[in-house]
PDB file of N, CA and C in Angstrom:
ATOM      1  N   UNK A   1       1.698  -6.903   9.480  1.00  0.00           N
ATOM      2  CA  UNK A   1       0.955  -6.060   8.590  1.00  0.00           C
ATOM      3  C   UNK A   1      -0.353  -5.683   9.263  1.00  0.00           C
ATOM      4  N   UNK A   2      -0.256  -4.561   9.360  1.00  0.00           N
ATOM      5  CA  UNK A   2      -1.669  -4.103  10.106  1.00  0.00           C
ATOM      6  C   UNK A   2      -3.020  -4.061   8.671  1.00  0.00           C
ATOM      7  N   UNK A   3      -4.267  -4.261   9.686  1.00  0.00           N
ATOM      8  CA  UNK A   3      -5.590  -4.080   8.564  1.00  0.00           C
ATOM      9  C   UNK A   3      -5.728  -3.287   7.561  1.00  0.00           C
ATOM     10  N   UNK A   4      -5.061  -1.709   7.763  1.00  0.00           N
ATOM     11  CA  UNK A   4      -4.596  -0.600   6.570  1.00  0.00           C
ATOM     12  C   UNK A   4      -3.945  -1.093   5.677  1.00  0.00           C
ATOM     13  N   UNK A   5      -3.020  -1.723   6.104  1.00  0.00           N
ATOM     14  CA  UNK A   5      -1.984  -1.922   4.748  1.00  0.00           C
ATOM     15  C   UNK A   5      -2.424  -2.942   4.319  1.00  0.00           C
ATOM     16  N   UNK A   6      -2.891  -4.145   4.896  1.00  0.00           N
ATOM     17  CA  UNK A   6      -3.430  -4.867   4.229  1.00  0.00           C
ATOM     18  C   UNK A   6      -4.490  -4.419   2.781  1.00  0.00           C
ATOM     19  N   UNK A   7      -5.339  -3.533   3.752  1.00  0.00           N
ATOM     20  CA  UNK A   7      -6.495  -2.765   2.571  1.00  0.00           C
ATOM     21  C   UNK A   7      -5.778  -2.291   1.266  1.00  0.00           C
ATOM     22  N   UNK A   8      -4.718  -1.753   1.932  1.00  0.00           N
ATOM     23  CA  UNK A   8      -3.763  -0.623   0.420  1.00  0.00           C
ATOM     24  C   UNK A   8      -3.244  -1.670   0.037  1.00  0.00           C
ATOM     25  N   UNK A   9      -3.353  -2.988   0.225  1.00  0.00           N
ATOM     26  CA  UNK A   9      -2.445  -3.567  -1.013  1.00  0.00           C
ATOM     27  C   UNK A   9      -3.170  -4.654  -1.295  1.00  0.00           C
ATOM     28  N   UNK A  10      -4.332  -5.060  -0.631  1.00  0.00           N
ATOM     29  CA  UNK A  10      -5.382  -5.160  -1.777  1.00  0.00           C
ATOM     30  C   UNK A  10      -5.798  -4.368  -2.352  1.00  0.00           C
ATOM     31  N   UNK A  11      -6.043  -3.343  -2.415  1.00  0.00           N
ATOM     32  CA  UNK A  11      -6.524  -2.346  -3.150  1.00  0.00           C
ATOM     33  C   UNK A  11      -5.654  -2.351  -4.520  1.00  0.00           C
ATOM     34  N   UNK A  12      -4.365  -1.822  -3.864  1.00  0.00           N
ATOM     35  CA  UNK A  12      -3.762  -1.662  -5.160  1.00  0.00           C
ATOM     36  C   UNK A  12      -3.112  -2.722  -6.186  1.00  0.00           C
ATOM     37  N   UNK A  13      -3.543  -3.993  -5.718  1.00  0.00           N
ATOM     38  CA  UNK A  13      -3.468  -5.064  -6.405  1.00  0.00           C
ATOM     39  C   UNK A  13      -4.372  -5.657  -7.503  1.00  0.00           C
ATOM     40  N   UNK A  14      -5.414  -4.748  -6.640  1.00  0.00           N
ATOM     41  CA  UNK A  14      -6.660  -5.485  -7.702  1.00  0.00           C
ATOM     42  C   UNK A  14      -6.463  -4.654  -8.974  1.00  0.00           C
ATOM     43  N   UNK A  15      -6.544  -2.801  -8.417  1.00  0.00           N
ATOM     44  CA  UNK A  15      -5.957  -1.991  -9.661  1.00  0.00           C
ATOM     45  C   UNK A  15      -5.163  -2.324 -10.539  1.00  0.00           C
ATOM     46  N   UNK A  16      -3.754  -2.811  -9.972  1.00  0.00           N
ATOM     47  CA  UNK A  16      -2.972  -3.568 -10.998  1.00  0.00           C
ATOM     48  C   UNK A  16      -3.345  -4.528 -11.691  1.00  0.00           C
ATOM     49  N   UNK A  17      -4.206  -5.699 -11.621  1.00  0.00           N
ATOM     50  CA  UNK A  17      -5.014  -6.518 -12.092  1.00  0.00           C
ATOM     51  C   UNK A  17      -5.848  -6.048 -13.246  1.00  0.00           C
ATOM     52  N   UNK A  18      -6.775  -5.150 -12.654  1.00  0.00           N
ATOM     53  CA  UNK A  18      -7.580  -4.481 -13.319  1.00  0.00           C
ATOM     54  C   UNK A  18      -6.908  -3.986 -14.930  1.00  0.00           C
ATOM     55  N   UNK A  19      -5.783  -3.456 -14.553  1.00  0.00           N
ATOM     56  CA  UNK A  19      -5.192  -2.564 -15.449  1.00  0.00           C
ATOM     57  C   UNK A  19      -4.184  -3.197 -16.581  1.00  0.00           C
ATOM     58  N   UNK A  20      -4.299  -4.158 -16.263  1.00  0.00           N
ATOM     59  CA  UNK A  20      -3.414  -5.238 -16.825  1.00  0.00           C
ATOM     60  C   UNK A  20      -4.087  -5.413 -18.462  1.00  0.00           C
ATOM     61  N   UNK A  21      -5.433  -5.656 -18.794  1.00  0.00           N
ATOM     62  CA  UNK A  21      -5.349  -5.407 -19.850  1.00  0.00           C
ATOM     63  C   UNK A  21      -5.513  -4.129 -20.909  1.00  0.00           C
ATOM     64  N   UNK A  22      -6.088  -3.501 -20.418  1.00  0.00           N
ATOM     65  CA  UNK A  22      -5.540  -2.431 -20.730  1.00  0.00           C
ATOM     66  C   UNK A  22      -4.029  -1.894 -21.338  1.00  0.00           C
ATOM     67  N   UNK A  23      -3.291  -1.934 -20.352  1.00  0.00           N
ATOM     68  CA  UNK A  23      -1.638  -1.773 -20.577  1.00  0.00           C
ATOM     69  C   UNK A  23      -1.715  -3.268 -22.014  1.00  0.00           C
ATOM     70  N   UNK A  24      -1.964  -3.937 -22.153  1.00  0.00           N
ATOM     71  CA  UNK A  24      -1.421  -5.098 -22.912  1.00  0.00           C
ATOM     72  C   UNK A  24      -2.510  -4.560 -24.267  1.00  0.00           C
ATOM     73  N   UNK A  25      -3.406  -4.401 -24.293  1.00  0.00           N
ATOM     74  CA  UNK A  25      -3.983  -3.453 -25.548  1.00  0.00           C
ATOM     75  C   UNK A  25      -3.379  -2.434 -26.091  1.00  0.00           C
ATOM     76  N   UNK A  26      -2.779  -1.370 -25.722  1.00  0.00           N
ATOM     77  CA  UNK A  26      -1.943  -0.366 -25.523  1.00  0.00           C
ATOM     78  C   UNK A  26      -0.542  -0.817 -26.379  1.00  0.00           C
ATOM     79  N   UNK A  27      -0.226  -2.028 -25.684  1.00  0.00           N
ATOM     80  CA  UNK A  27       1.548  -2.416 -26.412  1.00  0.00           C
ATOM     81  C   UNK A  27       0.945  -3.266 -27.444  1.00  0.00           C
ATOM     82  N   UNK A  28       0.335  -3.891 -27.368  1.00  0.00           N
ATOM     83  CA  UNK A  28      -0.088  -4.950 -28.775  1.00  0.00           C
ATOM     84  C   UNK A  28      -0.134  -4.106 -30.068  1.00  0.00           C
ATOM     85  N   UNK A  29      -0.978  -2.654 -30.016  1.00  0.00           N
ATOM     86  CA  UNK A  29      -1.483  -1.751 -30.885  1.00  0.00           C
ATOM     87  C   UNK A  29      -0.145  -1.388 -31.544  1.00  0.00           C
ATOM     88  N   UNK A  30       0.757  -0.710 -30.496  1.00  0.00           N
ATOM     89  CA  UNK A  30       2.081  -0.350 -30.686  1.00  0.00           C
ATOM     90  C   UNK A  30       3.112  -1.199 -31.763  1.00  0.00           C
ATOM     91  N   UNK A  31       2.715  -2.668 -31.249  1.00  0.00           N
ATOM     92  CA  UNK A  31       3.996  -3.659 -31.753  1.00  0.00           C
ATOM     93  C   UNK A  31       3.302  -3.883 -33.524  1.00  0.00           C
ATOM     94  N   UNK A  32       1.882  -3.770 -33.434  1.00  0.00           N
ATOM     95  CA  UNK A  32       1.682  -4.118 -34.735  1.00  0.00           C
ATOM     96  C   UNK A  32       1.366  -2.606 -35.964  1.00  0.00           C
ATOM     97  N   UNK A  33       1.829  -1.738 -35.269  1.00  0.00           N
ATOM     98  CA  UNK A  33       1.924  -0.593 -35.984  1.00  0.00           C
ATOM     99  C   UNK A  33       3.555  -0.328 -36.707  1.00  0.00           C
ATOM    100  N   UNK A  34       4.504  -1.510 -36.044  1.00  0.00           N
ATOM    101  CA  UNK A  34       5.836  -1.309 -36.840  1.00  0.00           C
ATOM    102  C   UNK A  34       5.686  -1.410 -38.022  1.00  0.00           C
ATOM    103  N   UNK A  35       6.848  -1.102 -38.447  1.00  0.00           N
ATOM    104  CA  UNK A  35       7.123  -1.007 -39.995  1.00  0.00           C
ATOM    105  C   UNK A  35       7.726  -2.057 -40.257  1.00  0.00           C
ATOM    106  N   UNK A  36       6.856  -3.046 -41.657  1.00  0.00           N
ATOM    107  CA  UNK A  36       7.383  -3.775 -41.853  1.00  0.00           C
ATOM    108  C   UNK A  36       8.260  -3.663 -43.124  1.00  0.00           C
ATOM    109  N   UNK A  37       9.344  -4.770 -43.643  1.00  0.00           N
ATOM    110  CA  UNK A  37       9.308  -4.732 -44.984  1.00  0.00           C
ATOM    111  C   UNK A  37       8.578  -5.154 -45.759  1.00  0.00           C
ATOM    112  N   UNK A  38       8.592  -4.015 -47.170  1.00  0.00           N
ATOM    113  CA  UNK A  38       7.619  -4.403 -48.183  1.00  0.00           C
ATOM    114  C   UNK A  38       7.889  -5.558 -48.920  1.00  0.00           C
ATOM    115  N   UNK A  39       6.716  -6.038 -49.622  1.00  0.00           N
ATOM    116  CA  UNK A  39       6.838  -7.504 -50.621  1.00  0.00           C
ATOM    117  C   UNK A  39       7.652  -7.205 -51.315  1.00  0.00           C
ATOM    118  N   UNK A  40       8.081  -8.399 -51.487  1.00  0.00           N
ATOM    119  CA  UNK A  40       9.062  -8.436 -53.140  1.00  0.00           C
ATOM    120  C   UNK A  40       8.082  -9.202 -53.889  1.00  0.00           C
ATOM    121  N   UNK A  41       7.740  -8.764 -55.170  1.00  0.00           N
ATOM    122  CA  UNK A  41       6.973  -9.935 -55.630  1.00  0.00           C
ATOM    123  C   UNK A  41       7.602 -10.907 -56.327  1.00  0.00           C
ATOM    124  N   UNK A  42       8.419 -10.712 -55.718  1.00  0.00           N
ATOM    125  CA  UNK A  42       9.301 -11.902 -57.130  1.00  0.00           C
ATOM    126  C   UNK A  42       9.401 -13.169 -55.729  1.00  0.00           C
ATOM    127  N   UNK A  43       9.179 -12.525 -54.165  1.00  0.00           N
ATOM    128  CA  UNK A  43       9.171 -13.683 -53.401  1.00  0.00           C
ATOM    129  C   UNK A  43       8.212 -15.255 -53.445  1.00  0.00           C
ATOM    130  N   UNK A  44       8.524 -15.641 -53.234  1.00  0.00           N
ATOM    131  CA  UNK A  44       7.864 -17.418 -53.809  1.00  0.00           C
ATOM    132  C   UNK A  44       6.570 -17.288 -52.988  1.00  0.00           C
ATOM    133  N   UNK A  45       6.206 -16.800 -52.155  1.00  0.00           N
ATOM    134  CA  UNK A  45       5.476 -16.711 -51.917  1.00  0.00           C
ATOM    135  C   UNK A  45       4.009 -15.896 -52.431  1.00  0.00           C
ATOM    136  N   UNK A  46       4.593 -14.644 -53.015  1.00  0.00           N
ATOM    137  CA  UNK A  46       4.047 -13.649 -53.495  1.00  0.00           C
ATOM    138  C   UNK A  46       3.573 -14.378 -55.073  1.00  0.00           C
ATOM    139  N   UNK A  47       4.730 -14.751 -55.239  1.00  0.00           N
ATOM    140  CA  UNK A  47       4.444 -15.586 -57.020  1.00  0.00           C
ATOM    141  C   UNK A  47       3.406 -16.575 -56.765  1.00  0.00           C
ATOM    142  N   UNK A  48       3.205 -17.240 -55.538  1.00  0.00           N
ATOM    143  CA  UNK A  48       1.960 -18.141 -55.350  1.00  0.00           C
ATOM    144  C   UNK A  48       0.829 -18.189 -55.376  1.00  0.00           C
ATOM    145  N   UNK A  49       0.843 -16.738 -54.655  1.00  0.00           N
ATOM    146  CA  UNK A  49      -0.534 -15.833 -55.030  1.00  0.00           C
ATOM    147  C   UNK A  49      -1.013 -14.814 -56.092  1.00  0.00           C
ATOM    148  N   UNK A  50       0.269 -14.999 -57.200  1.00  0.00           N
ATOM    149  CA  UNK A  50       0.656 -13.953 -58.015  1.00  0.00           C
ATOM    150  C   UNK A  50      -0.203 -12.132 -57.950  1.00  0.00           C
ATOM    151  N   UNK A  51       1.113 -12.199 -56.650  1.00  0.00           N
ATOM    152  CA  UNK A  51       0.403 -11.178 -55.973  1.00  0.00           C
ATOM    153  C   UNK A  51       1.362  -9.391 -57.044  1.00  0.00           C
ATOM    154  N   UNK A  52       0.689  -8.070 -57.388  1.00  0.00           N
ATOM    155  CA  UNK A  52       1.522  -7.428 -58.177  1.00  0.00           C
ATOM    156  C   UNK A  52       1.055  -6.018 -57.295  1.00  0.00           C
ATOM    157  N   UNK A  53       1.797  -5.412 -57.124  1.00  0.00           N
ATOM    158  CA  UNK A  53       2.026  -3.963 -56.234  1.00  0.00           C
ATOM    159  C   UNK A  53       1.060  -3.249 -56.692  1.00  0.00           C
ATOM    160  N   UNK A  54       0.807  -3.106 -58.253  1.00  0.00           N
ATOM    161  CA  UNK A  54      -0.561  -2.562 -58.844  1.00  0.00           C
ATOM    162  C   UNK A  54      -1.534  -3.181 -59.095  1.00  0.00           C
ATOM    163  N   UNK A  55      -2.651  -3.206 -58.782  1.00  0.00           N
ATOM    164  CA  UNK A  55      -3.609  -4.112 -58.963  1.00  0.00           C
ATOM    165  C   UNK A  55      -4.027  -4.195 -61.139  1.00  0.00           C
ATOM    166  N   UNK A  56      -3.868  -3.078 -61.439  1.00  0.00           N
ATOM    167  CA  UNK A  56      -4.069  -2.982 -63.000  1.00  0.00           C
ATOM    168  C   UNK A  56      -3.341  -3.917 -63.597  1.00  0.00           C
ATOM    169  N   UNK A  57      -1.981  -4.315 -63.001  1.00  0.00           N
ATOM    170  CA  UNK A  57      -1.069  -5.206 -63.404  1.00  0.00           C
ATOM    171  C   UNK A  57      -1.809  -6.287 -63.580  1.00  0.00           C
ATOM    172  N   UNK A  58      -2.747  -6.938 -62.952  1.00  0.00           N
ATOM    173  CA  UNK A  58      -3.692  -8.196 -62.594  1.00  0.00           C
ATOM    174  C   UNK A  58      -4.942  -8.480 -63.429  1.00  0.00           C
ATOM    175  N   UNK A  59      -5.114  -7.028 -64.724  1.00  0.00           N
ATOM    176  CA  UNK A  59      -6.183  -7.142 -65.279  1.00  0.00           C
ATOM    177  C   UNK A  59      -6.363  -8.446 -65.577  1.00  0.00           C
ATOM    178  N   UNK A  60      -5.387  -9.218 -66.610  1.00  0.00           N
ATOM    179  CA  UNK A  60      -5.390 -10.275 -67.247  1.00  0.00           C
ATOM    180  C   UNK A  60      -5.594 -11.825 -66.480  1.00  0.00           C
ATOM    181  N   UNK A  61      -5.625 -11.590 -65.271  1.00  0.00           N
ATOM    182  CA  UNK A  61      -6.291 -12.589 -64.128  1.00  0.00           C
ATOM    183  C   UNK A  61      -7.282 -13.176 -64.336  1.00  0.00           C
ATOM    184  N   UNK A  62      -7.782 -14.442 -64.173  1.00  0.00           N
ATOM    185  CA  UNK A  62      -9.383 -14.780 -64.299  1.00  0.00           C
ATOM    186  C   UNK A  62      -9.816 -14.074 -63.114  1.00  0.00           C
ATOM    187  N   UNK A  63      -9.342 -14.508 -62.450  1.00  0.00           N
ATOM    188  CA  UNK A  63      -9.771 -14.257 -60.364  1.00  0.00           C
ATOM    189  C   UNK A  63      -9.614 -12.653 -60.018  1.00  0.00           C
ATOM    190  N   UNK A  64      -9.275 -12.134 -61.011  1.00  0.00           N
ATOM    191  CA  UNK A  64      -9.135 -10.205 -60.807  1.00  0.00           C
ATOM    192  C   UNK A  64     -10.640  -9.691 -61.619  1.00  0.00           C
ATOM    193  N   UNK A  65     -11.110  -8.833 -60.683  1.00  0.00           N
ATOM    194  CA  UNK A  65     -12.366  -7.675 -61.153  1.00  0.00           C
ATOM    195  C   UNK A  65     -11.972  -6.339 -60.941  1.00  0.00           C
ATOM    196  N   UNK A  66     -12.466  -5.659 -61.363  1.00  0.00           N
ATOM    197  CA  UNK A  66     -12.186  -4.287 -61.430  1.00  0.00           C
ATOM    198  C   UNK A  66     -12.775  -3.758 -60.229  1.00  0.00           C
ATOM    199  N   UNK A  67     -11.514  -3.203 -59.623  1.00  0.00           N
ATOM    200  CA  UNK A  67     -12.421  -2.489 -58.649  1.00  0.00           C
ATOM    201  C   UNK A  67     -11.460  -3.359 -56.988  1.00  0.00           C
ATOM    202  N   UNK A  68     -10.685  -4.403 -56.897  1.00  0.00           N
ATOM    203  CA  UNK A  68     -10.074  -4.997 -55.995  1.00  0.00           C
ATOM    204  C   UNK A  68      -8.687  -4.852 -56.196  1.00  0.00           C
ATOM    205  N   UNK A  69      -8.189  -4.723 -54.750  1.00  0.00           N
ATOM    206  CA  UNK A  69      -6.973  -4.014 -54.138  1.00  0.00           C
ATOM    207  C   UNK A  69      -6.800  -4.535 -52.992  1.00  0.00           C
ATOM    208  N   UNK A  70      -5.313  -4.258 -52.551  1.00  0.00           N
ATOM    209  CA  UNK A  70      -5.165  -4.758 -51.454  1.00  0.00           C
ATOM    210  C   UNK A  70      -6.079  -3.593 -49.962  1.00  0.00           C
ATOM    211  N   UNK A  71      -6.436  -2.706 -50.001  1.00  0.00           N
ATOM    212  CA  UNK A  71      -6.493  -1.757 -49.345  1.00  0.00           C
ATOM    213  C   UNK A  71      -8.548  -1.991 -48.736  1.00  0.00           C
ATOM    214  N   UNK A  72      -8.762  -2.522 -50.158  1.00  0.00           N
ATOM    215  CA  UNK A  72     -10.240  -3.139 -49.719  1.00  0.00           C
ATOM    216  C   UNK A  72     -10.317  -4.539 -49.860  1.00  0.00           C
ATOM    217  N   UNK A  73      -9.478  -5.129 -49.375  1.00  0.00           N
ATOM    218  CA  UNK A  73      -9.104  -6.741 -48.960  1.00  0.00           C
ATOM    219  C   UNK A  73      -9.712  -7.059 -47.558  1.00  0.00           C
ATOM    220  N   UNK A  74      -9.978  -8.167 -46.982  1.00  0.00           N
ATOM    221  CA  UNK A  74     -10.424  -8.068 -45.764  1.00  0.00           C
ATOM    222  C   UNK A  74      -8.692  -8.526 -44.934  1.00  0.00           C
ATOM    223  N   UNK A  75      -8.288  -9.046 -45.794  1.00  0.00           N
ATOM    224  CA  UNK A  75      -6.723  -9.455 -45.251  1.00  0.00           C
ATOM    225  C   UNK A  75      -5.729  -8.404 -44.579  1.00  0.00           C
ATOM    226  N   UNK A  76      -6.582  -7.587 -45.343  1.00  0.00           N
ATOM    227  CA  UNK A  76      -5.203  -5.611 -45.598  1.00  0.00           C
ATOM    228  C   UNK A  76      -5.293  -5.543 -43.924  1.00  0.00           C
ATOM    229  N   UNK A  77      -4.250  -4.875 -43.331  1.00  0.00           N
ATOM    230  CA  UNK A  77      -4.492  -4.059 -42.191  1.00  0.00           C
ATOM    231  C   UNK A  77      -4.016  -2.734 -42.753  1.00  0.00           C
ATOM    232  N   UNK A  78      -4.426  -1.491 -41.962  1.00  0.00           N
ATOM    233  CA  UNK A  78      -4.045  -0.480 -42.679  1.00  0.00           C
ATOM    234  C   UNK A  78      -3.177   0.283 -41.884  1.00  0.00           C
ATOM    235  N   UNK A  79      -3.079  -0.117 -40.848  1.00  0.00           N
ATOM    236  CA  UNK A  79      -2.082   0.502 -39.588  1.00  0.00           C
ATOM    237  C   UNK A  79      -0.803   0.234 -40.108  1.00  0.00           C
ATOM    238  N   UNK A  80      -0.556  -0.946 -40.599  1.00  0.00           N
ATOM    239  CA  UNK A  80       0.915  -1.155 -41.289  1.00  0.00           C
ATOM    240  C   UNK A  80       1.115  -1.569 -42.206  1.00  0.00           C
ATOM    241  N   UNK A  81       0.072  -1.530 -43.564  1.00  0.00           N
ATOM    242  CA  UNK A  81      -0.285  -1.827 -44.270  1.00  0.00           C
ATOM    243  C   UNK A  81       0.572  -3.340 -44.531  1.00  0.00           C
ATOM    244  N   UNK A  82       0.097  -3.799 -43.628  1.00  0.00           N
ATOM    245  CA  UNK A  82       0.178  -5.683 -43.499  1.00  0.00           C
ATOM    246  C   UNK A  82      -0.781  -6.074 -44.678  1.00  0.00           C
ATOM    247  N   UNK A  83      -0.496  -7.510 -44.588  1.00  0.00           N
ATOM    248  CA  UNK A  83      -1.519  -8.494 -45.173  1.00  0.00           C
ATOM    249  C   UNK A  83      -1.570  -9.537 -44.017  1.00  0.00           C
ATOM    250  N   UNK A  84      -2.418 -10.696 -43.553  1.00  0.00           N
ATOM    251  CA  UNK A  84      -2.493 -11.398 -42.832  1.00  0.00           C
ATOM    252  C   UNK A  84      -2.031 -12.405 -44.277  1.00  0.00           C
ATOM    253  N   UNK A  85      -1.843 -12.886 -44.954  1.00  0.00           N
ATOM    254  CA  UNK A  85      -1.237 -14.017 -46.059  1.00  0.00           C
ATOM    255  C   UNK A  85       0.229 -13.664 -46.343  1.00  0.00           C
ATOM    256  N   UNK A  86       0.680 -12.567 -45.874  1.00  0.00           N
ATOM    257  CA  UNK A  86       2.308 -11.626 -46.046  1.00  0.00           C
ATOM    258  C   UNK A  86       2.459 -11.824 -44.570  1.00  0.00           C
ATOM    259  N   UNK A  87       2.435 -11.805 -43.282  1.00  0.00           N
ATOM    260  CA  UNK A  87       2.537 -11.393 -41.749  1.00  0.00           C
ATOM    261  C   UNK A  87       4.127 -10.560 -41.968  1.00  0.00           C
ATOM    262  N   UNK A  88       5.013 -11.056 -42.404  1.00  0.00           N
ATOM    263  CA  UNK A  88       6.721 -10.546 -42.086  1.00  0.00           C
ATOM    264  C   UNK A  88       6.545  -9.705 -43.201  1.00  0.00           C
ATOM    265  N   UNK A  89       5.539  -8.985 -43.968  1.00  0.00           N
ATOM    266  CA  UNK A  89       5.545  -7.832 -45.007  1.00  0.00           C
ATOM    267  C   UNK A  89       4.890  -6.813 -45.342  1.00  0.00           C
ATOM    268  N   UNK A  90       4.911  -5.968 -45.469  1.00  0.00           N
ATOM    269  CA  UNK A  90       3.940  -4.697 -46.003  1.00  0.00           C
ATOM    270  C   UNK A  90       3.267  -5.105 -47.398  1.00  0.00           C
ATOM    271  N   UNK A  91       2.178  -4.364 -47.778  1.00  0.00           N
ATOM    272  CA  UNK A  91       2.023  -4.658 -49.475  1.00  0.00           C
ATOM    273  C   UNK A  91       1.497  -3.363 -49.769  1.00  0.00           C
ATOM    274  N   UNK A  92       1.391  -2.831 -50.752  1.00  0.00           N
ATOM    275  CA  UNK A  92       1.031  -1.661 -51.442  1.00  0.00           C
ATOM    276  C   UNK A  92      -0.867  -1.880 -51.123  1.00  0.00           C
ATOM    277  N   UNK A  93      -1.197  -0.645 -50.948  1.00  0.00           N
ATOM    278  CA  UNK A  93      -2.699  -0.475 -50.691  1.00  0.00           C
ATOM    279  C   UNK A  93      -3.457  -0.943 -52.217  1.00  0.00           C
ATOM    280  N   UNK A  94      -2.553  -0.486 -52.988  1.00  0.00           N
ATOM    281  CA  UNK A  94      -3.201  -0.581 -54.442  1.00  0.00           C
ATOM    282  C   UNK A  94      -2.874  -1.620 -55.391  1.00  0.00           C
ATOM    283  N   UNK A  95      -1.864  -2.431 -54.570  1.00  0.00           N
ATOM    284  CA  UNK A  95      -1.631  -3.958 -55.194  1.00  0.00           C
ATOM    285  C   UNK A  95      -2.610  -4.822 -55.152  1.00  0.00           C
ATOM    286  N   UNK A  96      -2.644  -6.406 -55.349  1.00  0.00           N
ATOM    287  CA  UNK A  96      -3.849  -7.166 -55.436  1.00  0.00           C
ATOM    288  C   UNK A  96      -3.146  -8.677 -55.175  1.00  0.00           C
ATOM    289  N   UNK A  97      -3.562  -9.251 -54.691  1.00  0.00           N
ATOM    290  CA  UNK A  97      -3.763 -11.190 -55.269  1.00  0.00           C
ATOM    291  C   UNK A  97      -4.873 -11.874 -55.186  1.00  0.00           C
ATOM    292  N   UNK A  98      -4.378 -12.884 -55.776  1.00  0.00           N
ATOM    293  CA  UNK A  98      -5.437 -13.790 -56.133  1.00  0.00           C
ATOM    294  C   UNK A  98      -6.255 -14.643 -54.989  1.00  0.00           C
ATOM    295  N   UNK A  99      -6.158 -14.002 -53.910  1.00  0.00           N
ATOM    296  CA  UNK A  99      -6.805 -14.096 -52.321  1.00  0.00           C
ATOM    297  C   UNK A  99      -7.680 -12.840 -51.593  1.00  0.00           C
ATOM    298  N   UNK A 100      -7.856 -12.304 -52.705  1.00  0.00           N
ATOM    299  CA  UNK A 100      -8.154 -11.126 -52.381  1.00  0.00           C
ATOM    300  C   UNK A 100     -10.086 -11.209 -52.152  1.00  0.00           C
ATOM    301  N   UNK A 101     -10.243 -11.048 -51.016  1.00  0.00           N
ATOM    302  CA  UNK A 101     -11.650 -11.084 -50.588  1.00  0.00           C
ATOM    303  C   UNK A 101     -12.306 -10.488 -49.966  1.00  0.00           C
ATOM    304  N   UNK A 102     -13.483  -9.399 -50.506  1.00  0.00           N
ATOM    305  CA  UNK A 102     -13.975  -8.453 -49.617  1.00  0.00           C
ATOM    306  C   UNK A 102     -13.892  -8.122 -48.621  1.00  0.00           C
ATOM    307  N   UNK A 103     -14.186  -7.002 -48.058  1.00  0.00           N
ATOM    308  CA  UNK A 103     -14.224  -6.976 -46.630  1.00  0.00           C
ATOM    309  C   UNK A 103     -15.685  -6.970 -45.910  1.00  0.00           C
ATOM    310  N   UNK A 104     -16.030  -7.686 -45.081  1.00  0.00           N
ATOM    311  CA  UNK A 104     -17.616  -7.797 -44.929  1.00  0.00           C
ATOM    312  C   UNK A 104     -18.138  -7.088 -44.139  1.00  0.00           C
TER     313      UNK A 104
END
């Protein structure tokens, strides 16, 4: 290997290096923009948090105020309208549970 090629492939190694996260920001964004399935609320899980697709449904809650949703949750993502307390589910922007905590 002569000193040139040596150079070009350090060079283009470090680039690849370099670029590495980048490319992995890029697919992460991608993978968590799938579509998930939506809650069931009748899932045991959902009943734990007695979590309801409409938040109005929740008036009768102690732990419900007017004015909270999943959509201004700090949990919500809105790219796939995830919950981080759901991960394998979607939830309605305008649903609610009883975990439901500002966003700061």
């Amino acid at each position: 290997m002569t000193d040139n090629s040596r150079r070009t492939f350090m060079r283009n190694s470090l680039l690849g290096l370099a670029a590495l996260p980048l490319g992995a920001g890029v697919l992460s964004r991608s993978a968590f923009a799938q579509e998930m399935p939506e809650l069931d609320p009748e899932a045991a899980q959902a009943k734990a948090l007695n979590y309801v697709k409409d938040a109005s449904e929740a008036a009768d809650h102690p732990a419900f105020e007017e004015g909270e949703n999943c959509e201004n949750c700090m949990f919500y993502t809105p790219d796939n309208q995830g919950c981080q307390l759901f991960p394998q589910n979607s939830v309605e922007p305008a649903g609610w549970c009883q975990s439901w905590t500002a966003k700061a």
